[in-house]
PDB file of N, CA and C in Angstrom:
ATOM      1  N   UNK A   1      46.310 -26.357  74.649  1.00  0.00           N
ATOM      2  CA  UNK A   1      45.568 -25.180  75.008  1.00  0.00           C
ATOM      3  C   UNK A   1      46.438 -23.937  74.883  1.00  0.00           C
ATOM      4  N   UNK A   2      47.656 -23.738  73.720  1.00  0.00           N
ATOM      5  CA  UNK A   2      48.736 -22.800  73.884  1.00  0.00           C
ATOM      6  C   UNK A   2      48.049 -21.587  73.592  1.00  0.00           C
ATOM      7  N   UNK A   3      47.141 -22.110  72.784  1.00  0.00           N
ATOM      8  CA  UNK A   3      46.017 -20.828  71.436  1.00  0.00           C
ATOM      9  C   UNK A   3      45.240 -20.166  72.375  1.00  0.00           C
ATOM     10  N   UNK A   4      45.130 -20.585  73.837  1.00  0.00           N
ATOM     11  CA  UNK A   4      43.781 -20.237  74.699  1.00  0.00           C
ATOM     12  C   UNK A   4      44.214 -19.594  76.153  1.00  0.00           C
ATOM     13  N   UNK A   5      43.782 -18.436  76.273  1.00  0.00           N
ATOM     14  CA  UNK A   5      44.366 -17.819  77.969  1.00  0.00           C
ATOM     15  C   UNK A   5      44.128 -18.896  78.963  1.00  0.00           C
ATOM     16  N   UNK A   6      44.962 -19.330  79.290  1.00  0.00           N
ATOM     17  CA  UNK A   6      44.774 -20.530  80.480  1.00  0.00           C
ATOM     18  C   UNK A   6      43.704 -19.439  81.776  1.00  0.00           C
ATOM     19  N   UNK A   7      42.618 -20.496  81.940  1.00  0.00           N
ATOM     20  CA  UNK A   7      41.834 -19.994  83.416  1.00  0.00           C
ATOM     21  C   UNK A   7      41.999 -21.511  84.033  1.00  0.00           C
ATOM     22  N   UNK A   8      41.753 -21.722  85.103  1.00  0.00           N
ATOM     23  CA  UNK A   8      41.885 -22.587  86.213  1.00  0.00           C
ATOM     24  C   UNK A   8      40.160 -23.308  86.017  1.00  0.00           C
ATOM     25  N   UNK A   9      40.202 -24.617  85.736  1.00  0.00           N
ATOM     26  CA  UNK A   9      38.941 -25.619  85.557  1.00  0.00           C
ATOM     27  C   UNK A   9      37.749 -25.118  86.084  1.00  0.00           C
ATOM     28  N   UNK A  10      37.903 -24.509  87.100  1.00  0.00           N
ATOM     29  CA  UNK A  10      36.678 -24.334  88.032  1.00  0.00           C
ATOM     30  C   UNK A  10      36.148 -22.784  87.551  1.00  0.00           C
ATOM     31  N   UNK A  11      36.695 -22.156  86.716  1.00  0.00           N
ATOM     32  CA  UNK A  11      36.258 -21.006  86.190  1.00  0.00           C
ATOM     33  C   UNK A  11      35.220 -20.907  85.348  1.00  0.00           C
ATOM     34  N   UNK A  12      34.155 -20.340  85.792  1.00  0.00           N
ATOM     35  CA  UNK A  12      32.723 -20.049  85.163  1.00  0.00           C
ATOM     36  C   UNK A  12      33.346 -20.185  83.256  1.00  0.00           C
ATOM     37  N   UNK A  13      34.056 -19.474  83.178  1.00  0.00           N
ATOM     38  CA  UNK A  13      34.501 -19.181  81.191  1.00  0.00           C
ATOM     39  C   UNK A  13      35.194 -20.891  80.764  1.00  0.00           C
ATOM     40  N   UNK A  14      35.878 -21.581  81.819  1.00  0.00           N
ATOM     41  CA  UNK A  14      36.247 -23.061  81.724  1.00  0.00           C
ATOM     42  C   UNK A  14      35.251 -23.620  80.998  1.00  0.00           C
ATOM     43  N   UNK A  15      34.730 -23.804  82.480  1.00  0.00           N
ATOM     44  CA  UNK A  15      33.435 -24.707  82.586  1.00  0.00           C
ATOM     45  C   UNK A  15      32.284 -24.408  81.417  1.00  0.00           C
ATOM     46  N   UNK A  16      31.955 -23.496  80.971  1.00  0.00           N
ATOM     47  CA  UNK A  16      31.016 -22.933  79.944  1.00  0.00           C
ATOM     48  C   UNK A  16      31.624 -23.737  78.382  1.00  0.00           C
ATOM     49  N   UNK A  17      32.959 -23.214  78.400  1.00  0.00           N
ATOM     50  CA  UNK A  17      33.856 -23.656  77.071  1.00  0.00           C
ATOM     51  C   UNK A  17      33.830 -25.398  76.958  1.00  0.00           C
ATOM     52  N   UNK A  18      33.918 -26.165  78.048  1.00  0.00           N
ATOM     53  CA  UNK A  18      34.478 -27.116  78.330  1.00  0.00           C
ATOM     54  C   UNK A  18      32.491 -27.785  77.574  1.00  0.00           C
ATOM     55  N   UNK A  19      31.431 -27.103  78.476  1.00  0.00           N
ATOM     56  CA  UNK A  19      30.508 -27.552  77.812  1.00  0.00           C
ATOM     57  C   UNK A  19      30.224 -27.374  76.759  1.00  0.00           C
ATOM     58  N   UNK A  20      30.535 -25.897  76.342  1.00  0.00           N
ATOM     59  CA  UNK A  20      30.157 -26.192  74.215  1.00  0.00           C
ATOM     60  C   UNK A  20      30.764 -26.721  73.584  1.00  0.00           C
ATOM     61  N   UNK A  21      32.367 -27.248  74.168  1.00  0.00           N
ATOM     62  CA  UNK A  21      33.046 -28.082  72.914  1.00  0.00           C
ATOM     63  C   UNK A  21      32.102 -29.690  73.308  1.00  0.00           C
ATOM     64  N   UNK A  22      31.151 -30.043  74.158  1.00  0.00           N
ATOM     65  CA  UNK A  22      30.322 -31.313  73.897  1.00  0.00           C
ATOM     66  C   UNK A  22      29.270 -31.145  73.214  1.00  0.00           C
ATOM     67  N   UNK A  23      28.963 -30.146  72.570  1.00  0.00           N
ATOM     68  CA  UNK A  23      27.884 -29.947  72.133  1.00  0.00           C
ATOM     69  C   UNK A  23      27.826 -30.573  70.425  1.00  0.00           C
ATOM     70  N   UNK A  24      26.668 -30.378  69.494  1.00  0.00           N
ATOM     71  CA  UNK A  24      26.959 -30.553  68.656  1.00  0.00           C
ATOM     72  C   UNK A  24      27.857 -29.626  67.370  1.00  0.00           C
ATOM     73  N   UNK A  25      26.976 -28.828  67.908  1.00  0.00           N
ATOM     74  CA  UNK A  25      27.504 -27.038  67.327  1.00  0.00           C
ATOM     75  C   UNK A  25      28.796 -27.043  67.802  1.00  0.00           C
ATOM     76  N   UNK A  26      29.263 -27.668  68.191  1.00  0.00           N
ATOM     77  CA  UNK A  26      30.959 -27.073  68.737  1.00  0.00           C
ATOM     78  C   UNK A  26      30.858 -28.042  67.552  1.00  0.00           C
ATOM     79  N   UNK A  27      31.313 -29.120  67.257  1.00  0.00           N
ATOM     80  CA  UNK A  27      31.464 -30.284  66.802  1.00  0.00           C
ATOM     81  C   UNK A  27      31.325 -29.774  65.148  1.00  0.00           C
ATOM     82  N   UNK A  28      29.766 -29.465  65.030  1.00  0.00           N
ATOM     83  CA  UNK A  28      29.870 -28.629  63.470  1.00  0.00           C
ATOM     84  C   UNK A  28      30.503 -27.891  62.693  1.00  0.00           C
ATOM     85  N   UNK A  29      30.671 -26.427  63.721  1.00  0.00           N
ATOM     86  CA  UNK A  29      31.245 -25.502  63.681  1.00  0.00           C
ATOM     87  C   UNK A  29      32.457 -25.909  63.044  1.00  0.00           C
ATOM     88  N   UNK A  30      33.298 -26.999  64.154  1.00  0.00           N
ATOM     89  CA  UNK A  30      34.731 -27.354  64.132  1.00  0.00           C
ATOM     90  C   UNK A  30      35.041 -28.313  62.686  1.00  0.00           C
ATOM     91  N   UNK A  31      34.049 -29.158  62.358  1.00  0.00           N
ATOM     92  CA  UNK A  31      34.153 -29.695  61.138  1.00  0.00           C
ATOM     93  C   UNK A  31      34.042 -28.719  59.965  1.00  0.00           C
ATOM     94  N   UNK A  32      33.383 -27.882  59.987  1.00  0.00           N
ATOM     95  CA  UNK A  32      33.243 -27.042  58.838  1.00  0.00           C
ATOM     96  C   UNK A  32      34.532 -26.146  58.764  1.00  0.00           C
ATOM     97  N   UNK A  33      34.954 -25.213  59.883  1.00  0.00           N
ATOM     98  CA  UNK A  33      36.192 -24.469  60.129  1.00  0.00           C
ATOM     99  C   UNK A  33      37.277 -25.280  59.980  1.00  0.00           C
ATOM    100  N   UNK A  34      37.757 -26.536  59.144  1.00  0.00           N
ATOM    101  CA  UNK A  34      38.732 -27.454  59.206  1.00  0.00           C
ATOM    102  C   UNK A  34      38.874 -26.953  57.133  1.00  0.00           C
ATOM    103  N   UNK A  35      37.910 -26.348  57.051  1.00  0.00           N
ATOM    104  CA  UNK A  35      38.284 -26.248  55.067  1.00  0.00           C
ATOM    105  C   UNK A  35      37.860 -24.757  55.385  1.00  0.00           C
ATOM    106  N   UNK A  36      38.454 -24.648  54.717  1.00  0.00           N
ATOM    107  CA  UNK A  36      39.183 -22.885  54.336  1.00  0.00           C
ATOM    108  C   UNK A  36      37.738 -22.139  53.411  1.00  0.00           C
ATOM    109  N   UNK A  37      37.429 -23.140  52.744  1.00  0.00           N
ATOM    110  CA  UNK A  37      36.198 -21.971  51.941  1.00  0.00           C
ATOM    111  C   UNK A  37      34.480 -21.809  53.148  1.00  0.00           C
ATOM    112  N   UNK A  38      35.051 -22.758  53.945  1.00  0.00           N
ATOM    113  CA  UNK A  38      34.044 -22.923  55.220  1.00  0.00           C
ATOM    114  C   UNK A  38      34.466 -21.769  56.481  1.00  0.00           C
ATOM    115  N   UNK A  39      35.557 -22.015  56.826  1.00  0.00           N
ATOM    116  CA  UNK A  39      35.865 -20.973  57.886  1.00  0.00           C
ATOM    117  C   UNK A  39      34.865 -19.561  58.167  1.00  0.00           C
ATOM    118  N   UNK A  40      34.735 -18.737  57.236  1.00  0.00           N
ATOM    119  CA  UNK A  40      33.653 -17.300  57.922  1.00  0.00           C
ATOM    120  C   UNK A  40      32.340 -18.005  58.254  1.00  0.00           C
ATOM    121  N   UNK A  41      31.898 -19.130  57.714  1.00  0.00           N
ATOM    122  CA  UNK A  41      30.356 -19.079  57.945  1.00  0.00           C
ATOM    123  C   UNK A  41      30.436 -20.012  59.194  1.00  0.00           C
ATOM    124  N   UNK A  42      31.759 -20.662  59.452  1.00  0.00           N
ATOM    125  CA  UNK A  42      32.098 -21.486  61.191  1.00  0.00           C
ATOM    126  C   UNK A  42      31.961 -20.698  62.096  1.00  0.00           C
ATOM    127  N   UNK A  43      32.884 -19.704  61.815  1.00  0.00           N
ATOM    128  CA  UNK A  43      33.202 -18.452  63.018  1.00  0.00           C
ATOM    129  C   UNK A  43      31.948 -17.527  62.985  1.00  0.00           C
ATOM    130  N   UNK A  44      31.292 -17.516  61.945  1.00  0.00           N
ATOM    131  CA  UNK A  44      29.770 -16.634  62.278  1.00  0.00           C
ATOM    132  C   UNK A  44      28.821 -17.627  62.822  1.00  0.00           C
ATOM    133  N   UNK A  45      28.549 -19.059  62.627  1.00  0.00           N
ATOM    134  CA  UNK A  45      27.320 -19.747  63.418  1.00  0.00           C
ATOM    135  C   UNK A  45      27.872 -19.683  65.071  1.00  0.00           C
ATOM    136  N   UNK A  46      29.587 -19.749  65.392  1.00  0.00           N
ATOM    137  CA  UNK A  46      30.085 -19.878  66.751  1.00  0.00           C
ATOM    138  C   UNK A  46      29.718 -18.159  67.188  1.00  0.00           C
ATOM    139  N   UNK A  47      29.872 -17.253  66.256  1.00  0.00           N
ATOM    140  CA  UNK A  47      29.482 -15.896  67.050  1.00  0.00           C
ATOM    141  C   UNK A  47      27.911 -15.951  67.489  1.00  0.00           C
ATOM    142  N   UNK A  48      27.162 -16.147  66.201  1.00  0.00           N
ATOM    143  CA  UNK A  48      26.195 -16.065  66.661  1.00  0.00           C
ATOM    144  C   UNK A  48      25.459 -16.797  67.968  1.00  0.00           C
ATOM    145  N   UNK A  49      25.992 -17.897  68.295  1.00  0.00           N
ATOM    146  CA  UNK A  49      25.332 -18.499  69.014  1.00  0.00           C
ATOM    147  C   UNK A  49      26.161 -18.127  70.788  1.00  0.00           C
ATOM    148  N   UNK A  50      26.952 -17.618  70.293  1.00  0.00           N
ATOM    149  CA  UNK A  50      27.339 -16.821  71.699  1.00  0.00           C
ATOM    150  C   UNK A  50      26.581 -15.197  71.843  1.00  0.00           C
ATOM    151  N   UNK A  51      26.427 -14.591  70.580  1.00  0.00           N
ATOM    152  CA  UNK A  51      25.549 -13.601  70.854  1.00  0.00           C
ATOM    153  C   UNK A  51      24.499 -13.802  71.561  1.00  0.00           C
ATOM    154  N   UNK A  52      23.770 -15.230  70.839  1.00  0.00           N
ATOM    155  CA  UNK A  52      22.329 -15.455  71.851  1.00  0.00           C
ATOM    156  C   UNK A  52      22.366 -15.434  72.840  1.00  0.00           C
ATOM    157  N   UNK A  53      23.319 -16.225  73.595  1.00  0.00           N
ATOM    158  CA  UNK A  53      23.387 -16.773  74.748  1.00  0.00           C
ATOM    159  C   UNK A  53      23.721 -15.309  75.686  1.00  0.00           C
ATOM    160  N   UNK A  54      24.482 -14.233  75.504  1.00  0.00           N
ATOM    161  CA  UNK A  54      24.584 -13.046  75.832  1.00  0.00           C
ATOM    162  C   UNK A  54      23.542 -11.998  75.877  1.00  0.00           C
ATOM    163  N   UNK A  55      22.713 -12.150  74.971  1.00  0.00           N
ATOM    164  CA  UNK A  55      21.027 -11.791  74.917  1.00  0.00           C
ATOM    165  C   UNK A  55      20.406 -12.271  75.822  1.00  0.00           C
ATOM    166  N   UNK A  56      20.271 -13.656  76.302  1.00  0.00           N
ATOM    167  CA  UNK A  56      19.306 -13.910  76.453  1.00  0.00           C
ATOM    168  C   UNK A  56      19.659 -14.006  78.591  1.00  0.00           C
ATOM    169  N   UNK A  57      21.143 -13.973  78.494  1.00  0.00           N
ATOM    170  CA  UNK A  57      21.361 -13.383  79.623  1.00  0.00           C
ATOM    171  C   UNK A  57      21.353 -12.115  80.456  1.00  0.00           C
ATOM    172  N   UNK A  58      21.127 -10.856  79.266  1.00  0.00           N
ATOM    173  CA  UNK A  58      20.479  -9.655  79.589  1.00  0.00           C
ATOM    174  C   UNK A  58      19.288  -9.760  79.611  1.00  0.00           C
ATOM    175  N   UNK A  59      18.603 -10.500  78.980  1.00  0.00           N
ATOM    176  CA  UNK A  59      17.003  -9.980  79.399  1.00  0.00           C
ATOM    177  C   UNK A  59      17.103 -10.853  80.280  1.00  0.00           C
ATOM    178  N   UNK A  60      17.916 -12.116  81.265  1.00  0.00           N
ATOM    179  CA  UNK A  60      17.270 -12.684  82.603  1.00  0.00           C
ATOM    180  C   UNK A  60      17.701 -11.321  83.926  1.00  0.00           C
ATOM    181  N   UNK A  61      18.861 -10.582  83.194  1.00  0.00           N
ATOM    182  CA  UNK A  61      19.241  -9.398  84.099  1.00  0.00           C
ATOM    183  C   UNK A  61      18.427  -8.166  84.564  1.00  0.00           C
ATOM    184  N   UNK A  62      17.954  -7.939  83.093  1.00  0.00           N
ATOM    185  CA  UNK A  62      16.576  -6.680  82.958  1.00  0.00           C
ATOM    186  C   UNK A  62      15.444  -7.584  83.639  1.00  0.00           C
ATOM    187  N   UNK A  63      15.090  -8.740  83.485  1.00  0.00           N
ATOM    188  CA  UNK A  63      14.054  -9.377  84.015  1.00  0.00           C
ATOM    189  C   UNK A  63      13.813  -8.654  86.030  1.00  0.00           C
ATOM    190  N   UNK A  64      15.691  -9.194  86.224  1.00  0.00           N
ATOM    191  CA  UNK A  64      15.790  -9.408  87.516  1.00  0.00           C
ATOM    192  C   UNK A  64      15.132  -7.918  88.462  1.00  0.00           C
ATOM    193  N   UNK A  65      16.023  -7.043  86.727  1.00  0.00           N
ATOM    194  CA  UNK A  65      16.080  -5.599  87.884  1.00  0.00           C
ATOM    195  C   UNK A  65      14.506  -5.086  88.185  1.00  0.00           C
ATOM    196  N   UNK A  66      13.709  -5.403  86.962  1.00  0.00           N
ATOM    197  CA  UNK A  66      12.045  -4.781  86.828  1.00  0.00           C
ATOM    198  C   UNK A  66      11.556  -6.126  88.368  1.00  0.00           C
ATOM    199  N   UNK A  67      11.684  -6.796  88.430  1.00  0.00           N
ATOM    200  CA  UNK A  67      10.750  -7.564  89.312  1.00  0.00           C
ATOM    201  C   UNK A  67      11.546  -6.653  90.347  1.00  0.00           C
ATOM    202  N   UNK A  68      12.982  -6.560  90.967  1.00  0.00           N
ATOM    203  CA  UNK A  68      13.502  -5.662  92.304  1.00  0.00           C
ATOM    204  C   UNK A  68      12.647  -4.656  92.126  1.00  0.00           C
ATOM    205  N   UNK A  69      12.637  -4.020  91.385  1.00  0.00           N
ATOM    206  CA  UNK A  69      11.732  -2.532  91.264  1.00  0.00           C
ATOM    207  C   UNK A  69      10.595  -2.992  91.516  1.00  0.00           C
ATOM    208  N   UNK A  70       9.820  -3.454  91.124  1.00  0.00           N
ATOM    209  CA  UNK A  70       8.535  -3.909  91.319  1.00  0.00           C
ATOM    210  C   UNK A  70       8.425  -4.277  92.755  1.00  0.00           C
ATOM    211  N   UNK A  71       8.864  -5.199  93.505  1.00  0.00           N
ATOM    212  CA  UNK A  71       8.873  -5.747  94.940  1.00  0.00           C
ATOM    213  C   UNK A  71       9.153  -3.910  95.535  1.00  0.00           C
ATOM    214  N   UNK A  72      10.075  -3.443  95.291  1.00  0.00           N
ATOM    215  CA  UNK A  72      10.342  -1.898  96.037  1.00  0.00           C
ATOM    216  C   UNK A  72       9.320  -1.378  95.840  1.00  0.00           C
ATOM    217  N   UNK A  73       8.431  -0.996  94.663  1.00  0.00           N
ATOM    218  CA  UNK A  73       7.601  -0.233  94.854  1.00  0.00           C
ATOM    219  C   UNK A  73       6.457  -0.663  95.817  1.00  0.00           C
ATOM    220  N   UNK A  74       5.613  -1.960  95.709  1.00  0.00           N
ATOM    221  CA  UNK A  74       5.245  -2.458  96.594  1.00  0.00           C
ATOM    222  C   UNK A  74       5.275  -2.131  98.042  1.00  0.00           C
ATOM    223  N   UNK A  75       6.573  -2.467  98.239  1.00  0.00           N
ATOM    224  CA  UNK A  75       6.719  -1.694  99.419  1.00  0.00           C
ATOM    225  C   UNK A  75       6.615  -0.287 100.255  1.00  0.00           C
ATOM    226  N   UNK A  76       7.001   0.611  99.096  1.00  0.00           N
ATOM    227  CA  UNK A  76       6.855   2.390  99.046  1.00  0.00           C
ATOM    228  C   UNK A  76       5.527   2.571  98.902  1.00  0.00           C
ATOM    229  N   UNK A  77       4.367   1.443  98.116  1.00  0.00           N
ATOM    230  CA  UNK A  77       3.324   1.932  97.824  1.00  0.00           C
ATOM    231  C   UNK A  77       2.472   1.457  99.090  1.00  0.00           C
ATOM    232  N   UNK A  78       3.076   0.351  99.969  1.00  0.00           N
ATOM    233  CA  UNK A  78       1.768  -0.226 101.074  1.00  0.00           C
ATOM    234  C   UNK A  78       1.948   1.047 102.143  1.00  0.00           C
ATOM    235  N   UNK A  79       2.755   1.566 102.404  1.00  0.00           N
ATOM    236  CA  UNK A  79       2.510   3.260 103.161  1.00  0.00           C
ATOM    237  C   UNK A  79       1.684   3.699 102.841  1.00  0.00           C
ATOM    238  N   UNK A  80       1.584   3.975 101.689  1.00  0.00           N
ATOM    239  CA  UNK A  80       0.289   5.132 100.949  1.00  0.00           C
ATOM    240  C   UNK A  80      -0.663   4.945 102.018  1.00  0.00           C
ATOM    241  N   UNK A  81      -1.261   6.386 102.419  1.00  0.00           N
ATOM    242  CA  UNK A  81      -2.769   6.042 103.238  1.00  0.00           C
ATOM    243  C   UNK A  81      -4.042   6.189 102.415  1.00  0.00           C
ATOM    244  N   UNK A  82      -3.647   6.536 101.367  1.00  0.00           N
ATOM    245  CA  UNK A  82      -5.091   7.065 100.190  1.00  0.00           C
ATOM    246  C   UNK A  82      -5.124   5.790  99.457  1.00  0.00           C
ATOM    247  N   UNK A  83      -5.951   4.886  99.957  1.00  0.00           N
ATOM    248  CA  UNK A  83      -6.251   4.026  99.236  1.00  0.00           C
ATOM    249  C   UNK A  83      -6.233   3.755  97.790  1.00  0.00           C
ATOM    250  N   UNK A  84      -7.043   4.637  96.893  1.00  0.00           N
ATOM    251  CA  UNK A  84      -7.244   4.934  95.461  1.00  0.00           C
ATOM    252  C   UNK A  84      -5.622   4.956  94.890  1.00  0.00           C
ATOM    253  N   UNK A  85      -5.036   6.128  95.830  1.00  0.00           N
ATOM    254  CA  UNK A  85      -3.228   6.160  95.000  1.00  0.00           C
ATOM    255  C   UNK A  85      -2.451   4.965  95.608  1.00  0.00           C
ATOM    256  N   UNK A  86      -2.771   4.363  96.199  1.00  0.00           N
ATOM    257  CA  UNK A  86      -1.978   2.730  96.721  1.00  0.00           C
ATOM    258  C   UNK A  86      -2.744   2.174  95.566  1.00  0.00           C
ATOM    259  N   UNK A  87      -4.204   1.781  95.582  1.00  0.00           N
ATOM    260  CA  UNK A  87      -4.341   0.976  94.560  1.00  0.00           C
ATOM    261  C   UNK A  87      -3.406   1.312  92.948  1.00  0.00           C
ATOM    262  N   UNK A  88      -3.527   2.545  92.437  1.00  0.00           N
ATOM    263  CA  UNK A  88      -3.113   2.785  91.353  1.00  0.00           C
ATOM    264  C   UNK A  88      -1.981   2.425  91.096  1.00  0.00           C
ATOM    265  N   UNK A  89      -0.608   2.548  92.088  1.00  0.00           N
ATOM    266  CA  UNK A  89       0.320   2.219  92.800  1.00  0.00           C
ATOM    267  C   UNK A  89       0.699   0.882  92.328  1.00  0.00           C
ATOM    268  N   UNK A  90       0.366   0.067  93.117  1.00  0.00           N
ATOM    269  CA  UNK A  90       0.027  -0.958  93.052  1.00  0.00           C
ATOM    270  C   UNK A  90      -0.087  -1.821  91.329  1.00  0.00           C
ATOM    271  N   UNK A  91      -0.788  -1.079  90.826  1.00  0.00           N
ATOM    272  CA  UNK A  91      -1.212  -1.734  89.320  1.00  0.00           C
ATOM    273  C   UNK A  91       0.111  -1.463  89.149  1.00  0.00           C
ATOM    274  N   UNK A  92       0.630  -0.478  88.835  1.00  0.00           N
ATOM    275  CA  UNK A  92       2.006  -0.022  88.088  1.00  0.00           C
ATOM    276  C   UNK A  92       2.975  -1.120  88.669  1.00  0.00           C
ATOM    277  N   UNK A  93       3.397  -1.242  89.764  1.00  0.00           N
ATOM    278  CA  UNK A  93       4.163  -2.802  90.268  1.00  0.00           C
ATOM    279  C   UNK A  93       4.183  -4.026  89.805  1.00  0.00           C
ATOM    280  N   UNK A  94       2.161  -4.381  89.630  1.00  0.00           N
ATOM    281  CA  UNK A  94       1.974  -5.359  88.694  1.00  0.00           C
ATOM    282  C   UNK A  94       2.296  -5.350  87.464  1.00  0.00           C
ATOM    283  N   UNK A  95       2.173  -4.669  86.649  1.00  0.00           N
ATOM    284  CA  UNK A  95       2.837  -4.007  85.547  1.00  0.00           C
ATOM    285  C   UNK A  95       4.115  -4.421  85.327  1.00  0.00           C
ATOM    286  N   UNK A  96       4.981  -3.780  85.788  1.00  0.00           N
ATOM    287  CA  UNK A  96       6.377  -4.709  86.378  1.00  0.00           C
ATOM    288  C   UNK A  96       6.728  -5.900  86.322  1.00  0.00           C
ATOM    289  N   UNK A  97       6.112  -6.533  87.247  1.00  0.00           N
ATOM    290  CA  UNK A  97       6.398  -7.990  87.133  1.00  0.00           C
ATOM    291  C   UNK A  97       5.361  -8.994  86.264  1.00  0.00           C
ATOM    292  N   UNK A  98       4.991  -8.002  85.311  1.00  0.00           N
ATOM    293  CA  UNK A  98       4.044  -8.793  84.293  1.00  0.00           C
ATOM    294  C   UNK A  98       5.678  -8.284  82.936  1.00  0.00           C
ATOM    295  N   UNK A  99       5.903  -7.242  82.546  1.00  0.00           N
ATOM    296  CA  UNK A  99       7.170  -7.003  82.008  1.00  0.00           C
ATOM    297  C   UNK A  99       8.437  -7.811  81.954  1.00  0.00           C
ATOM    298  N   UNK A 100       8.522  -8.080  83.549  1.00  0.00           N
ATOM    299  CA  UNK A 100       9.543  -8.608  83.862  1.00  0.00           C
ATOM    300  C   UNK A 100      10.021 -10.168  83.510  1.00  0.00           C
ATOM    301  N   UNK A 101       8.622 -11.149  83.648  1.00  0.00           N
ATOM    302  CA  UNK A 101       7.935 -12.055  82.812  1.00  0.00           C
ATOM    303  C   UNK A 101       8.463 -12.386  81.845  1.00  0.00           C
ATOM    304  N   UNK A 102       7.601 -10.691  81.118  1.00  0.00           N
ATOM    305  CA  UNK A 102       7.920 -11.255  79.247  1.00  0.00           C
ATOM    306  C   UNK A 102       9.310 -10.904  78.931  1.00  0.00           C
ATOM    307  N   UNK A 103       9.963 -10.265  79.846  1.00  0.00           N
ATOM    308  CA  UNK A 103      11.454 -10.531  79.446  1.00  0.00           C
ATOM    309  C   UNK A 103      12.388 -11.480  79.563  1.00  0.00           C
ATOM    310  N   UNK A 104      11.996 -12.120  80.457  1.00  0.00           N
ATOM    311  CA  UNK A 104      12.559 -13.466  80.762  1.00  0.00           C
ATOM    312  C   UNK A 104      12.112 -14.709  79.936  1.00  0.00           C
ATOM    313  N   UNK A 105      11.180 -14.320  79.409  1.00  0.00           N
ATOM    314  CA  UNK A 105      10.511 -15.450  78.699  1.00  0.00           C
ATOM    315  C   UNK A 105       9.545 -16.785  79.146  1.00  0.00           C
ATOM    316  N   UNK A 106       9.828 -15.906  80.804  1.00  0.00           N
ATOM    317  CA  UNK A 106       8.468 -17.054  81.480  1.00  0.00           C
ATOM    318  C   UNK A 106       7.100 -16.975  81.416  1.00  0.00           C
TER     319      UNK A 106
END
């Protein structure tokens, strides 16, 4: 592990690494990156597939923050005493956590 910043096993970046080298794609990647006219298109399927995984952990983040917003407004909006602007209120929240949803991909 001389090639690699030593972190301590129990480290979220360990533990993550420790699972993609079981994967198959580690395994591919690593067979193909072993011949020299293979190497860029190794190191681009290993980028890319860490890009995803970095994507797809921002939209569970953006997911998180629109549903918080959403639950807050909720809350700011059940004060309202004008019914009509609570209801309207209200939709826009739903709104939110209908967004929030399709960002997450649920």
């Amino acid at each position: 592990m001389s090639a690699l910043t030593p972190f301590p096993a129990s480290d979220p970046r360990m533990v993550a690494w420790k699972a993609y080298q079981a994967t198959n794609e580690y395994a591919n990647s690593r067979k193909w990156a072993l011949h020299e006219e293979h190497v860029e298109g190794s190191l681009w399927a290993a980028f890319l597939a860490a890009w995803e995984l970095a994507r797809a952990e921002q939209r569970e983040a953006d997911a998180y923050q629109l549903a918080e917003f959403a639950h807050r407004l909720r809350y700011i909006f059940s004060g309202i005493g004008n019914y009509d602007v609570s209801a309207e209120c209200l939709k826009i929240a739903d709104a939110l956590d209908d967004a929030a949803a399709i960002r997450s991909g649920r």
